[in-house]
C-alpha atoms as a PDB file:
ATOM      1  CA  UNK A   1      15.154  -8.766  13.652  1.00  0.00           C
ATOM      2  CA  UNK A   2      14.008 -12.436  13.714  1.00  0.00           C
ATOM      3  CA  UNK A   3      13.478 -13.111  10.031  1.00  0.00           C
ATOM      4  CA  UNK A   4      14.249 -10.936   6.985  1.00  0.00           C
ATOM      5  CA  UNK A   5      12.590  -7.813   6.456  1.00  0.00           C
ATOM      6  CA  UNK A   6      10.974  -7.514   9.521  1.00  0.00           C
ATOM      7  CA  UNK A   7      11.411  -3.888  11.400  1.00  0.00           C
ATOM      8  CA  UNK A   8      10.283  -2.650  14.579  1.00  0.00           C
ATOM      9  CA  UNK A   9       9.861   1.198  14.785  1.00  0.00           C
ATOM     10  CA  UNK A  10      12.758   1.545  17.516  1.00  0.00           C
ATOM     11  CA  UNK A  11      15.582   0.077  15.343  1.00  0.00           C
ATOM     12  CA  UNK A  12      15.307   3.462  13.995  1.00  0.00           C
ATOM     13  CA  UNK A  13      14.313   5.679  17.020  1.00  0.00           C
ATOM     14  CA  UNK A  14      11.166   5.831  15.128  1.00  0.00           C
ATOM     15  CA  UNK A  15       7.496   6.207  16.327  1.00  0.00           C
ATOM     16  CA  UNK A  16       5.988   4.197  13.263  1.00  0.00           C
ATOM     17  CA  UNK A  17       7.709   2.060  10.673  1.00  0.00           C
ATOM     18  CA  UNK A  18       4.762   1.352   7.766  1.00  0.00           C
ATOM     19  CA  UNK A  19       3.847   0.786   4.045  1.00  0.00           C
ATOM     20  CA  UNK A  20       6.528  -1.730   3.189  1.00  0.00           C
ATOM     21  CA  UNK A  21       7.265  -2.551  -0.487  1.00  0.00           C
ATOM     22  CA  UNK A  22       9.749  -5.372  -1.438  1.00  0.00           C
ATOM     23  CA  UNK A  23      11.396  -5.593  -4.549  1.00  0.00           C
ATOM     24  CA  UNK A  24      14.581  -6.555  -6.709  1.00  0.00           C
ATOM     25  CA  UNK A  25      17.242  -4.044  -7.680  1.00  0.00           C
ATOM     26  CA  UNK A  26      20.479  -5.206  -9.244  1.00  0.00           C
ATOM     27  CA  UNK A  27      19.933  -8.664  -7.950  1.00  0.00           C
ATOM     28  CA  UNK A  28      19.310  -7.892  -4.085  1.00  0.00           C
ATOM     29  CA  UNK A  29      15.948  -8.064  -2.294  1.00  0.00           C
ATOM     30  CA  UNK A  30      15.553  -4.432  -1.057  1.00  0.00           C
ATOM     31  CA  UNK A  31      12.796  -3.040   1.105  1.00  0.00           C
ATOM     32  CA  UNK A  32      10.903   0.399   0.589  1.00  0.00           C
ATOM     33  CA  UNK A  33       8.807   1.937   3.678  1.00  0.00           C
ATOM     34  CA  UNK A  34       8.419   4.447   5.875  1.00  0.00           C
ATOM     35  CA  UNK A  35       8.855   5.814   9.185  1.00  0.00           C
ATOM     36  CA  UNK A  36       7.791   8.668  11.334  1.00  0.00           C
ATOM     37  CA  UNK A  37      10.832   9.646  13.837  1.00  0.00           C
ATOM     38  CA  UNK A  38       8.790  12.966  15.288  1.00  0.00           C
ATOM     39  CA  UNK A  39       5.544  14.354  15.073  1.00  0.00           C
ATOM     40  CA  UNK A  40       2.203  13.110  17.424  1.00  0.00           C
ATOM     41  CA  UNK A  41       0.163   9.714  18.124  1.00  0.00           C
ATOM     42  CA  UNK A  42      -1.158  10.160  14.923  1.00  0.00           C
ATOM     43  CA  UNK A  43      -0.618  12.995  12.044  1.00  0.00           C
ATOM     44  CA  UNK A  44       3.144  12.643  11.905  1.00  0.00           C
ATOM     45  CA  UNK A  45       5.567  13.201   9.355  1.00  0.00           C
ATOM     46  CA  UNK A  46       6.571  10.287   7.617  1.00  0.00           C
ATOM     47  CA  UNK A  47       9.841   9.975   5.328  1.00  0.00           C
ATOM     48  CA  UNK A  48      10.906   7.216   3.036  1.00  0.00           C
ATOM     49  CA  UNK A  49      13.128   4.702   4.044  1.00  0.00           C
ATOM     50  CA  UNK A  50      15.524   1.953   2.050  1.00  0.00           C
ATOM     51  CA  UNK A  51      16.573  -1.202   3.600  1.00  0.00           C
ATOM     52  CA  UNK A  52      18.971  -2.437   0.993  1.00  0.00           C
ATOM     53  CA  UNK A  53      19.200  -6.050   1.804  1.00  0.00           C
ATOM     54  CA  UNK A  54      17.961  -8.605   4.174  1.00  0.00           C
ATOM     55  CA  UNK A  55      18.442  -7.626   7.835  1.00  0.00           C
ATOM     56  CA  UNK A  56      20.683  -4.374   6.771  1.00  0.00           C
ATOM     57  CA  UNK A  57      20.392  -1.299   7.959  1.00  0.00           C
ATOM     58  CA  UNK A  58      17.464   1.328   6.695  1.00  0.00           C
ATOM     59  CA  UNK A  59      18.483   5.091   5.765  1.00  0.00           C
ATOM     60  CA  UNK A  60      16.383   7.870   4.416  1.00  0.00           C
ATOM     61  CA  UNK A  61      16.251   8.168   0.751  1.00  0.00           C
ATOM     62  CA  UNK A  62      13.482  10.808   0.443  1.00  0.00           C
ATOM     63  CA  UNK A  63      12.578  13.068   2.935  1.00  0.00           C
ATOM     64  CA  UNK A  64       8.786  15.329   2.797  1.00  0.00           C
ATOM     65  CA  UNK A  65       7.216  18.284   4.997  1.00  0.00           C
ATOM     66  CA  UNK A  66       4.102  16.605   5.039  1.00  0.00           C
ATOM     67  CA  UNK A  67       2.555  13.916   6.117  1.00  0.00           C
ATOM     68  CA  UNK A  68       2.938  10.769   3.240  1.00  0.00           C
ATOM     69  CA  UNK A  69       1.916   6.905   2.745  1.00  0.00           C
ATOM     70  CA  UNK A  70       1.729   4.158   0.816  1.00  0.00           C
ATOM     71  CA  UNK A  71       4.956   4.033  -1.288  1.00  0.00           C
ATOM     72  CA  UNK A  72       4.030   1.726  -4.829  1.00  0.00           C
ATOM     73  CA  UNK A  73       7.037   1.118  -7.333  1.00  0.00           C
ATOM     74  CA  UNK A  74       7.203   0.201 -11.220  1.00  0.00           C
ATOM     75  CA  UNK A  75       9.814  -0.874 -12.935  1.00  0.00           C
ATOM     76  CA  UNK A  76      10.560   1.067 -16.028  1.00  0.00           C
ATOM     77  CA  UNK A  77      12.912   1.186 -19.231  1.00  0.00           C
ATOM     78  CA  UNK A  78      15.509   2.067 -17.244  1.00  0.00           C
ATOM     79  CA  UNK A  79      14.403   3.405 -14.192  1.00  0.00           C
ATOM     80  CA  UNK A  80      11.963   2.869 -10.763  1.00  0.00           C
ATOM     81  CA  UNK A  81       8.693   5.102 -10.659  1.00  0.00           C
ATOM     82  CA  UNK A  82       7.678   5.658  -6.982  1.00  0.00           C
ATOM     83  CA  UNK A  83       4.029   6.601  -6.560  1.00  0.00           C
ATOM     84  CA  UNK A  84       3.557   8.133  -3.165  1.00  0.00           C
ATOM     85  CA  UNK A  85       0.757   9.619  -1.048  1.00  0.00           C
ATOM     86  CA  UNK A  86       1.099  13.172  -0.098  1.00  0.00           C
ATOM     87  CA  UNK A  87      -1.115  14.890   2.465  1.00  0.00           C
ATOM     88  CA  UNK A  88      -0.636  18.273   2.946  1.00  0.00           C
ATOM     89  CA  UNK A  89      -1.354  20.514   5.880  1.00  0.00           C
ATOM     90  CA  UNK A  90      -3.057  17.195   7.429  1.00  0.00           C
ATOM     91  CA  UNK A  91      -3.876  18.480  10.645  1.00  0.00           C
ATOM     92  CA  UNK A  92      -5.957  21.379   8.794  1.00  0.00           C
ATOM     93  CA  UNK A  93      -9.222  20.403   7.198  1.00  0.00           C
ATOM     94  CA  UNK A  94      -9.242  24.318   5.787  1.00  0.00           C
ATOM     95  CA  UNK A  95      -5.820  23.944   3.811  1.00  0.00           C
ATOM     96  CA  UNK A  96      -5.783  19.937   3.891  1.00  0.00           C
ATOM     97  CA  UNK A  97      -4.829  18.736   0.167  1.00  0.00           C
ATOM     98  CA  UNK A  98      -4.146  15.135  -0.709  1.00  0.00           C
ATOM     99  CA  UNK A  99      -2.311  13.706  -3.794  1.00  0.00           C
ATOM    100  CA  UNK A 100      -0.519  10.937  -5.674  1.00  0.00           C
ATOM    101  CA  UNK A 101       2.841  12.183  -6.327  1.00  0.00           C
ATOM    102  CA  UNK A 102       5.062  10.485  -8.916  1.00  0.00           C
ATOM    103  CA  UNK A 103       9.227  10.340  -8.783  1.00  0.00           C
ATOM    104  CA  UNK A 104      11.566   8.367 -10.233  1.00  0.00           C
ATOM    105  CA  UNK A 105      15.478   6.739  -9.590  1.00  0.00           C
ATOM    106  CA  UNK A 106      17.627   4.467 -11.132  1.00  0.00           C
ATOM    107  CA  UNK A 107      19.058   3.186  -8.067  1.00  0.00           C
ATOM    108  CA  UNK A 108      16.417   3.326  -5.578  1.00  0.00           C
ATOM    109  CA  UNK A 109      18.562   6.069  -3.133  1.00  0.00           C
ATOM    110  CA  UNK A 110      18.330   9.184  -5.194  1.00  0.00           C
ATOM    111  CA  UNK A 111      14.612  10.443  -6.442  1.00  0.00           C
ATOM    112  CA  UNK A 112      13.631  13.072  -9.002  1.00  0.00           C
ATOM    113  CA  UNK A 113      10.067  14.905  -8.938  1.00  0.00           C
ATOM    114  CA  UNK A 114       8.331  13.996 -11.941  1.00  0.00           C
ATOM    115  CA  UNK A 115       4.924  14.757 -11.529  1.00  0.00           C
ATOM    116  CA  UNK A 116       1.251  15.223  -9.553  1.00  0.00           C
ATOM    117  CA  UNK A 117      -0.484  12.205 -10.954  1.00  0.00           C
ATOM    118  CA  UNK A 118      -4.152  12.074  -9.025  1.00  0.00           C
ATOM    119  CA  UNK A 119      -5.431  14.399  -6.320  1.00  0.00           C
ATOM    120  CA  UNK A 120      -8.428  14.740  -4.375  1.00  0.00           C
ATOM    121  CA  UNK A 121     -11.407  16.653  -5.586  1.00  0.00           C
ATOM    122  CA  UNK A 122     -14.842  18.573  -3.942  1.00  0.00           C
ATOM    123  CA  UNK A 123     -16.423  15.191  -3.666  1.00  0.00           C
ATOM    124  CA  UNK A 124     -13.818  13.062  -2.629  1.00  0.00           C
ATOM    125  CA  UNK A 125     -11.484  15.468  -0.794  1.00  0.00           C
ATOM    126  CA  UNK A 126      -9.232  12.517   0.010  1.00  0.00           C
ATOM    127  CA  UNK A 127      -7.075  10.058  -2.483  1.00  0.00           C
ATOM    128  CA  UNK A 128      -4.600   7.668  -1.266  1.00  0.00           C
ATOM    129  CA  UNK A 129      -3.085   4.691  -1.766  1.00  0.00           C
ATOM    130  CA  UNK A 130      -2.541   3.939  -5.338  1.00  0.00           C
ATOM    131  CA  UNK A 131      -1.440   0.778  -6.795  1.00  0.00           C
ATOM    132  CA  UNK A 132      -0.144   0.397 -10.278  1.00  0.00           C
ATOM    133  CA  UNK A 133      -0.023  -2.003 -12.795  1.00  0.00           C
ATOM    134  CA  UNK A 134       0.625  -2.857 -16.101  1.00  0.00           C
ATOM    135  CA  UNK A 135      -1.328  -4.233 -18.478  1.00  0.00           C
ATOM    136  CA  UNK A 136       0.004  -7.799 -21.171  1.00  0.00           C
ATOM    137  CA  UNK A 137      -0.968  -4.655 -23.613  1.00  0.00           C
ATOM    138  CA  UNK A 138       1.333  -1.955 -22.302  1.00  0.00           C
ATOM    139  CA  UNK A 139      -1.417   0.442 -20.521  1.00  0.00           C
ATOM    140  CA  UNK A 140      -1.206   1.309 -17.046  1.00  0.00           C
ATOM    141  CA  UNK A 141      -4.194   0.694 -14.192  1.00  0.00           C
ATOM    142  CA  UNK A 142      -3.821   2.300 -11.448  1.00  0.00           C
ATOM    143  CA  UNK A 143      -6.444   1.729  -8.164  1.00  0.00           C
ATOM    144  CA  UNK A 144      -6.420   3.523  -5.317  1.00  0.00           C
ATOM    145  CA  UNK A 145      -8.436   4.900  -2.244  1.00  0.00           C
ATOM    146  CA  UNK A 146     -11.014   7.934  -2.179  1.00  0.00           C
ATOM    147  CA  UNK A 147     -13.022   9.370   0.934  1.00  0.00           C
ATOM    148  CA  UNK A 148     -15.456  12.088   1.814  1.00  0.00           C
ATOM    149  CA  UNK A 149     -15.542  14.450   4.817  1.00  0.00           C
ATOM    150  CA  UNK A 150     -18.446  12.564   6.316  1.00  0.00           C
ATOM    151  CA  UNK A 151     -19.807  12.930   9.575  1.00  0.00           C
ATOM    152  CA  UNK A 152     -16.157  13.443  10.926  1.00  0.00           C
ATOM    153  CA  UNK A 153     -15.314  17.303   9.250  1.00  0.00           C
ATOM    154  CA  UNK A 154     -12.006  15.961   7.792  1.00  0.00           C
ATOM    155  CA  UNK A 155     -11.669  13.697   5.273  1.00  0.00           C
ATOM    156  CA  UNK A 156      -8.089  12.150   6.686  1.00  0.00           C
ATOM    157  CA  UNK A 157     -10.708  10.714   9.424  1.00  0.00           C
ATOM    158  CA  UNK A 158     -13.536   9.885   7.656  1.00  0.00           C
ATOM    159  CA  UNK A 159     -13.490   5.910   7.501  1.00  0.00           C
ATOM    160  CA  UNK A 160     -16.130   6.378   4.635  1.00  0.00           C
ATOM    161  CA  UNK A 161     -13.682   4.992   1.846  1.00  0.00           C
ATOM    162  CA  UNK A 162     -14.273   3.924  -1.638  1.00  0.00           C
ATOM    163  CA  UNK A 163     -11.866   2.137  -4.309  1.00  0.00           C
ATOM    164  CA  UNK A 164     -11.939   3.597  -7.809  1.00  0.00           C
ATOM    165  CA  UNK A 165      -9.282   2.430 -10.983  1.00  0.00           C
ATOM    166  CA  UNK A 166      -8.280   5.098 -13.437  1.00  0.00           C
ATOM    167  CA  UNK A 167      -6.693   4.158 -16.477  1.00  0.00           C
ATOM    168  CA  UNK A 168      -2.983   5.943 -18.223  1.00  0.00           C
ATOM    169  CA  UNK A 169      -1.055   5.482 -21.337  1.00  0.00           C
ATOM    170  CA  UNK A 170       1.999   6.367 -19.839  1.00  0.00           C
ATOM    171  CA  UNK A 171       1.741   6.007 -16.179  1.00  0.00           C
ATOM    172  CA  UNK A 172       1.754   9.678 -15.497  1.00  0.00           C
ATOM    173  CA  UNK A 173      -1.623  11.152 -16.845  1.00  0.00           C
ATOM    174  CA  UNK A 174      -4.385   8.679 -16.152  1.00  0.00           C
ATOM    175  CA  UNK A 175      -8.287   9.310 -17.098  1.00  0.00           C
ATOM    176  CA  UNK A 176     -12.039   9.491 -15.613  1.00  0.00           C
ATOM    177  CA  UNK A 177     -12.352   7.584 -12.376  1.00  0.00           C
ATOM    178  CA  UNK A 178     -13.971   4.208 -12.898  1.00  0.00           C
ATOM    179  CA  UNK A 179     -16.151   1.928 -10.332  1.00  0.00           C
ATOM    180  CA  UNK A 180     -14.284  -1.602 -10.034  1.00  0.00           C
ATOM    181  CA  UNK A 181     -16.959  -4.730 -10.297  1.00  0.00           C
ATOM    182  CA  UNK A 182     -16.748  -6.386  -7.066  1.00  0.00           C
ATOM    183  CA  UNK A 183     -14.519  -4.644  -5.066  1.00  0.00           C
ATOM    184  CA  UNK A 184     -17.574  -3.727  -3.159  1.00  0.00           C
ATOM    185  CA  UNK A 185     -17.841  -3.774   0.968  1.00  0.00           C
ATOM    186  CA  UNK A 186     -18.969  -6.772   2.724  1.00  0.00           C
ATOM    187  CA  UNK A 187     -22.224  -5.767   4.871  1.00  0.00           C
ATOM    188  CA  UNK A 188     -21.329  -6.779   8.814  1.00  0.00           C
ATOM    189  CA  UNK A 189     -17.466  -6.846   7.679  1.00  0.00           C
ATOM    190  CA  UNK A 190     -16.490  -3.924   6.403  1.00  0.00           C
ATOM    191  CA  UNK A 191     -19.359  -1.645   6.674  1.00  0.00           C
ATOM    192  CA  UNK A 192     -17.092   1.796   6.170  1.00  0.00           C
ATOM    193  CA  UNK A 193     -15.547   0.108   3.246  1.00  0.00           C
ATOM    194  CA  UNK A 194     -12.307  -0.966   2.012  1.00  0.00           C
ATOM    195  CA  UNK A 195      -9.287   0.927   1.829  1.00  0.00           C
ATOM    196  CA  UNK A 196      -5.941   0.486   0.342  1.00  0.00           C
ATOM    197  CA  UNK A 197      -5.631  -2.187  -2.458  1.00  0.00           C
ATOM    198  CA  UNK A 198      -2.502  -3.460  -3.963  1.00  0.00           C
ATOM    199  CA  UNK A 199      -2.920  -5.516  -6.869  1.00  0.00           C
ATOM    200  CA  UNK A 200      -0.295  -8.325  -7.831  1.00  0.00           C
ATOM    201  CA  UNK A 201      -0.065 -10.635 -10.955  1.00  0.00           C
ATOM    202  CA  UNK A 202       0.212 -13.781  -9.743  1.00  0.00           C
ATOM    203  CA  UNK A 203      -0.026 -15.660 -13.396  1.00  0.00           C
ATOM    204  CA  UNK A 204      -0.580 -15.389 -16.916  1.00  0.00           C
ATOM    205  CA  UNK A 205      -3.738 -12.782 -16.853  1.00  0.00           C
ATOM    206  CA  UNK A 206      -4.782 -13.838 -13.076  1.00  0.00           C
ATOM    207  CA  UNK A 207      -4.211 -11.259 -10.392  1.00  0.00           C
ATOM    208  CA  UNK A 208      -4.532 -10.620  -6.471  1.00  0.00           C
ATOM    209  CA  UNK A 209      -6.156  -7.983  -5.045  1.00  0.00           C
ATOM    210  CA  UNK A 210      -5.027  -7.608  -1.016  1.00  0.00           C
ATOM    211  CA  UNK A 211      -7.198  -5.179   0.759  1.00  0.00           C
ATOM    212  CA  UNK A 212      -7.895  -3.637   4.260  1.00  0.00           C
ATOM    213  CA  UNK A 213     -11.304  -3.104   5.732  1.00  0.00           C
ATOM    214  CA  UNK A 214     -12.722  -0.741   7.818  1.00  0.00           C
ATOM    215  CA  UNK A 215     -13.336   0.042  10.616  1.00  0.00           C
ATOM    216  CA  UNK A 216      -9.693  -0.745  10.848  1.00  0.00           C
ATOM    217  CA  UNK A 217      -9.822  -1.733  14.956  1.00  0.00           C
ATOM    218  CA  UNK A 218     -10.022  -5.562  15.554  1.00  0.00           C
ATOM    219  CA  UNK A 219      -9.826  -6.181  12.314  1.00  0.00           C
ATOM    220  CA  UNK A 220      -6.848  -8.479  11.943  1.00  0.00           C
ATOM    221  CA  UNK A 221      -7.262  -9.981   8.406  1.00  0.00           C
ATOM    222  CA  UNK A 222      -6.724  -8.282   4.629  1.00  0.00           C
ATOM    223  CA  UNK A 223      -9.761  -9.468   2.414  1.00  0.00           C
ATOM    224  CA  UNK A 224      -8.307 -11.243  -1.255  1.00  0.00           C
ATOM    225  CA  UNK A 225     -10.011 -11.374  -4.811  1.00  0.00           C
ATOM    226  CA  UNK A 226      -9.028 -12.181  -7.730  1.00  0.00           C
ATOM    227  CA  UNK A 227      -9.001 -11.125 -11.403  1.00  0.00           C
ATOM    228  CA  UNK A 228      -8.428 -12.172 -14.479  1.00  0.00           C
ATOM    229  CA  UNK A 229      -8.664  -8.835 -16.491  1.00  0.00           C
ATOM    230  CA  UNK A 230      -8.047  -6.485 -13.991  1.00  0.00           C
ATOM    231  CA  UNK A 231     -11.553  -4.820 -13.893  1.00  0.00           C
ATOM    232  CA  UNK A 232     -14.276  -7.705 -13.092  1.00  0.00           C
ATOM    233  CA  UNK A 233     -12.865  -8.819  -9.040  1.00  0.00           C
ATOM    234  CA  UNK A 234     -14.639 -12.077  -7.453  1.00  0.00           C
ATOM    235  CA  UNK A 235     -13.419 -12.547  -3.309  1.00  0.00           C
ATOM    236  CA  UNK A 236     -11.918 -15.413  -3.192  1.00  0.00           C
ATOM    237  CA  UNK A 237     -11.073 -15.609   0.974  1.00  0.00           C
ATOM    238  CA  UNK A 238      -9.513 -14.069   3.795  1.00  0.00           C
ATOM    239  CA  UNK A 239      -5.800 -13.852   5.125  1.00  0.00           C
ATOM    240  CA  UNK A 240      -4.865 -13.714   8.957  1.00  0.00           C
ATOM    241  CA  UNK A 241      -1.595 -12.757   9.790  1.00  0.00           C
ATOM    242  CA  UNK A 242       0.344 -15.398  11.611  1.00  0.00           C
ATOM    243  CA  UNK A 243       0.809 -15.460  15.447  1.00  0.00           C
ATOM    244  CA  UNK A 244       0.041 -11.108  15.801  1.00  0.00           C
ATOM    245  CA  UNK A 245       1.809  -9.754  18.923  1.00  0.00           C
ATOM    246  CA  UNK A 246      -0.047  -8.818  21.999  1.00  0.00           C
ATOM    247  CA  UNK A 247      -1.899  -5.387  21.534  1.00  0.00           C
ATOM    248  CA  UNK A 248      -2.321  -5.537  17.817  1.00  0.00           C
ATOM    249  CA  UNK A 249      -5.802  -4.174  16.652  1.00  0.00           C
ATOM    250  CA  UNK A 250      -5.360  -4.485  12.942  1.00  0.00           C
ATOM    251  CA  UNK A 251      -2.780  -5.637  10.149  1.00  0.00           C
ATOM    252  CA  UNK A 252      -2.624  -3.201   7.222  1.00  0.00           C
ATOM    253  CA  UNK A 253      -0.865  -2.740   3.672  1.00  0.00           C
ATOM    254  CA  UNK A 254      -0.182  -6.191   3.238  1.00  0.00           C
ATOM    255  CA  UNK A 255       2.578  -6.279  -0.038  1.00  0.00           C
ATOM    256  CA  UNK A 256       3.152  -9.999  -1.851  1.00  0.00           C
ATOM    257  CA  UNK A 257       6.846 -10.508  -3.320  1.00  0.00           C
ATOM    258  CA  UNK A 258       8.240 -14.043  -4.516  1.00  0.00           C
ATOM    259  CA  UNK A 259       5.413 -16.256  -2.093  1.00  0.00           C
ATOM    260  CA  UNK A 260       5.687 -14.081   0.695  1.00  0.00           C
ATOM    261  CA  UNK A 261       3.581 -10.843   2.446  1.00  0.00           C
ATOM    262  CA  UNK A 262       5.132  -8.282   4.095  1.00  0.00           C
ATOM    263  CA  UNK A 263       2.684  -5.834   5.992  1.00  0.00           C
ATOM    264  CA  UNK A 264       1.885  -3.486   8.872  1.00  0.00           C
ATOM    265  CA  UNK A 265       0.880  -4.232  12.141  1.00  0.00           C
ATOM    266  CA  UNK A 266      -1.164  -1.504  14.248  1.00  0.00           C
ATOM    267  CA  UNK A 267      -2.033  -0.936  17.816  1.00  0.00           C
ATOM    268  CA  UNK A 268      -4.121   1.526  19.337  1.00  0.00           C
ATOM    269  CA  UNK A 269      -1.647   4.071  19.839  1.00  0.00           C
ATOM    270  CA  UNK A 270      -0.912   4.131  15.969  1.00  0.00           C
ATOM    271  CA  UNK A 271       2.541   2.493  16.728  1.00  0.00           C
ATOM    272  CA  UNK A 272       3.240   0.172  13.651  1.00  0.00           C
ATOM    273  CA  UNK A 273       5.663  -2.314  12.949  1.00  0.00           C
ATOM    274  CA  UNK A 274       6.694  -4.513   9.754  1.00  0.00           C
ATOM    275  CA  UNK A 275       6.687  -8.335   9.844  1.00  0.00           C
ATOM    276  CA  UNK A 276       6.913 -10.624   6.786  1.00  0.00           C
ATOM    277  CA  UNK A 277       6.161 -14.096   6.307  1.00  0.00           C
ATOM    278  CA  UNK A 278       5.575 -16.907   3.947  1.00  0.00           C
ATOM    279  CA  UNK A 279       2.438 -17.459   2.495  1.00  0.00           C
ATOM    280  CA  UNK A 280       1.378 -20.310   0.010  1.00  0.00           C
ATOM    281  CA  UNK A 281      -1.048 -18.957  -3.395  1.00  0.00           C
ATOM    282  CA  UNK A 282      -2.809 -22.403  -3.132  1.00  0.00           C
ATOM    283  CA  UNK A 283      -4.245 -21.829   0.299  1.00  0.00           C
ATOM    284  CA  UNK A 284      -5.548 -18.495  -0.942  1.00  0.00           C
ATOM    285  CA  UNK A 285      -6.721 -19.343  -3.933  1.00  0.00           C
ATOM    286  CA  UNK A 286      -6.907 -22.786  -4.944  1.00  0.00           C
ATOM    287  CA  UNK A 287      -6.942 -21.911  -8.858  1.00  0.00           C
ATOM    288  CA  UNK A 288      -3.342 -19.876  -8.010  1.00  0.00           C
ATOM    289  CA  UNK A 289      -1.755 -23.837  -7.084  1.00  0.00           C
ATOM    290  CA  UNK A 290       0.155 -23.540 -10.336  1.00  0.00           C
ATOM    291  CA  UNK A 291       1.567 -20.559  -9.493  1.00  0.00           C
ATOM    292  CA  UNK A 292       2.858 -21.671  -6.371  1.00  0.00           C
ATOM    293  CA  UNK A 293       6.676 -22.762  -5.112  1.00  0.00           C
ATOM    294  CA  UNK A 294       9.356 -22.647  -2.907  1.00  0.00           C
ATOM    295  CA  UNK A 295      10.185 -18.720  -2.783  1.00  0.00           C
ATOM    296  CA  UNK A 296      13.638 -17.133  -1.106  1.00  0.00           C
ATOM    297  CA  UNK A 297      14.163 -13.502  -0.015  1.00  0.00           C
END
């Protein structure tokens, strides 16, 4: 690897390496994501993976039957919640059934069920994606992805997507669906709409919103907005990954930790890899310079 946190798929023996989430556990940068080591070009199984430290070697930590994404983690009193997407039977629109999944650890390797915490319905057959967040008055947020069937007879294929916030007391059991202001698709950008956000606080009541757009191919940028109370989103720009390799058609899941994004790179055989880099607020935002320094992994 040529800089920390940064994974190719055959370090592991892997097909796809995806969905990476940095944080801090017991004063070490670690690294959540996961990787498909079997399964087709495209509906493989996925399993989550921990890289406990900067350039160290990943090993599974939570392993599924069905196909999963987009790992999110909050820090509780006490313990890590893991938010994860489950899609089962995803090769079968008959019996396909997608969810949020909860779990939690207190040391990042060993996971406990705790609970179904969103899951498709008749309209939107397809949820995915959720990022959560805390409120300065204790409640949880949590936004997320939803698509219909469409034109394609399965929503996992769709590209009709839709971002929708639901609000919970306790992280677990959140309410009524609710339309974000703002977080609306660009005409002649992202036509198909926008599809994964992950929300970050970046300052006192001021928070980033990094988002994919779709269609997904030769789309090489995640679209940023910003909030100041987590329900009203302006778009404040654009980010481009630096320097992509040859054969990349789009950069996906973006994640911000300590001044720097760590996110997905795609080709069109679905391979994906993990690259991080540094990236300053003040360039994305220019109201986000105080927020700005020198970070380390």
């Amino acid at each position: 690897m040529s800089a920390p946190f940064c994974l190719d798929p055959e370090e592991l023996g892997a097909f796809a390496v995806n969905t990476p989430f940095l944080l801090e556990h017991e004063g070490v940068v670690k690294m959540l994501f996961i990787a498909s080591l079997d399964g087709d070009d495209h509906e493989r199984n996925y399993d989550l993976f921990l890289m406990p430290g900067k350039n160290q070697k990943p090993f599974p930590v939570l392993k599924f039957h069905d196909c999963v994404h987009n790992p999110w983690v909050v820090r509780e009193n006490g313990f890590w919640r893991l938010y994860i997407t489950v899609m089962e039977n995803a090769s079968d629109p008959a019996s396909y059934r997608s969810t949020i999944q909860a779990f939690r650890s207190v040391d990042l390797v060993h996971w406990e069920h705790e609970a179904e915490v969103l899951a498709g319905n008749e309209v939107f057959p397809e949820v995915e994606g959720v990022s959560v967040i805390k409120t300065d008055e204790g409640r949880y947020l949590g936004y997320f992805t939803v698509a219909a069937a469409g034109d394609q007879g399965h929503p996992r294929f769709s590209e009709n997507y839709t971002v929708f916030y639901a609000e919970s007391e306790d992280g677990i059991r959140f309410g009524e669906w609710q339309w974000p202001d703002g977080l609306e698709p660009v005409p002649g950008e992202s036509d198909r709409g926008l599809y994964n956000p992950k929300i970050y606080r970046v300052g006192p009541s001021d928070y980033a919103c990094f988002i994919s757009i779709v269609p997904w191919f030769h789309r090489f940028h995640q679209m940023i907005y910003r909030s100041r109370d987590l329900i009203r989103w302006t778009k404040v720009g654009r980010w481009f990954p630096p320097d992509p390799e040859p054969g990349v058609v789009h950069t996906l899941k973006a994640t911000l930790f300590r001044g720097h994004l760590t996110y997905a790179l795609r080709d069109r055989k679905f391979r994906t890899w993990i690259r991080t880099t540094p990236v300053n607020l003040a360039e994305l935002c220019p109201e986000w310079t105080p927020y700005h320094r020198p970070f380390q992994l």
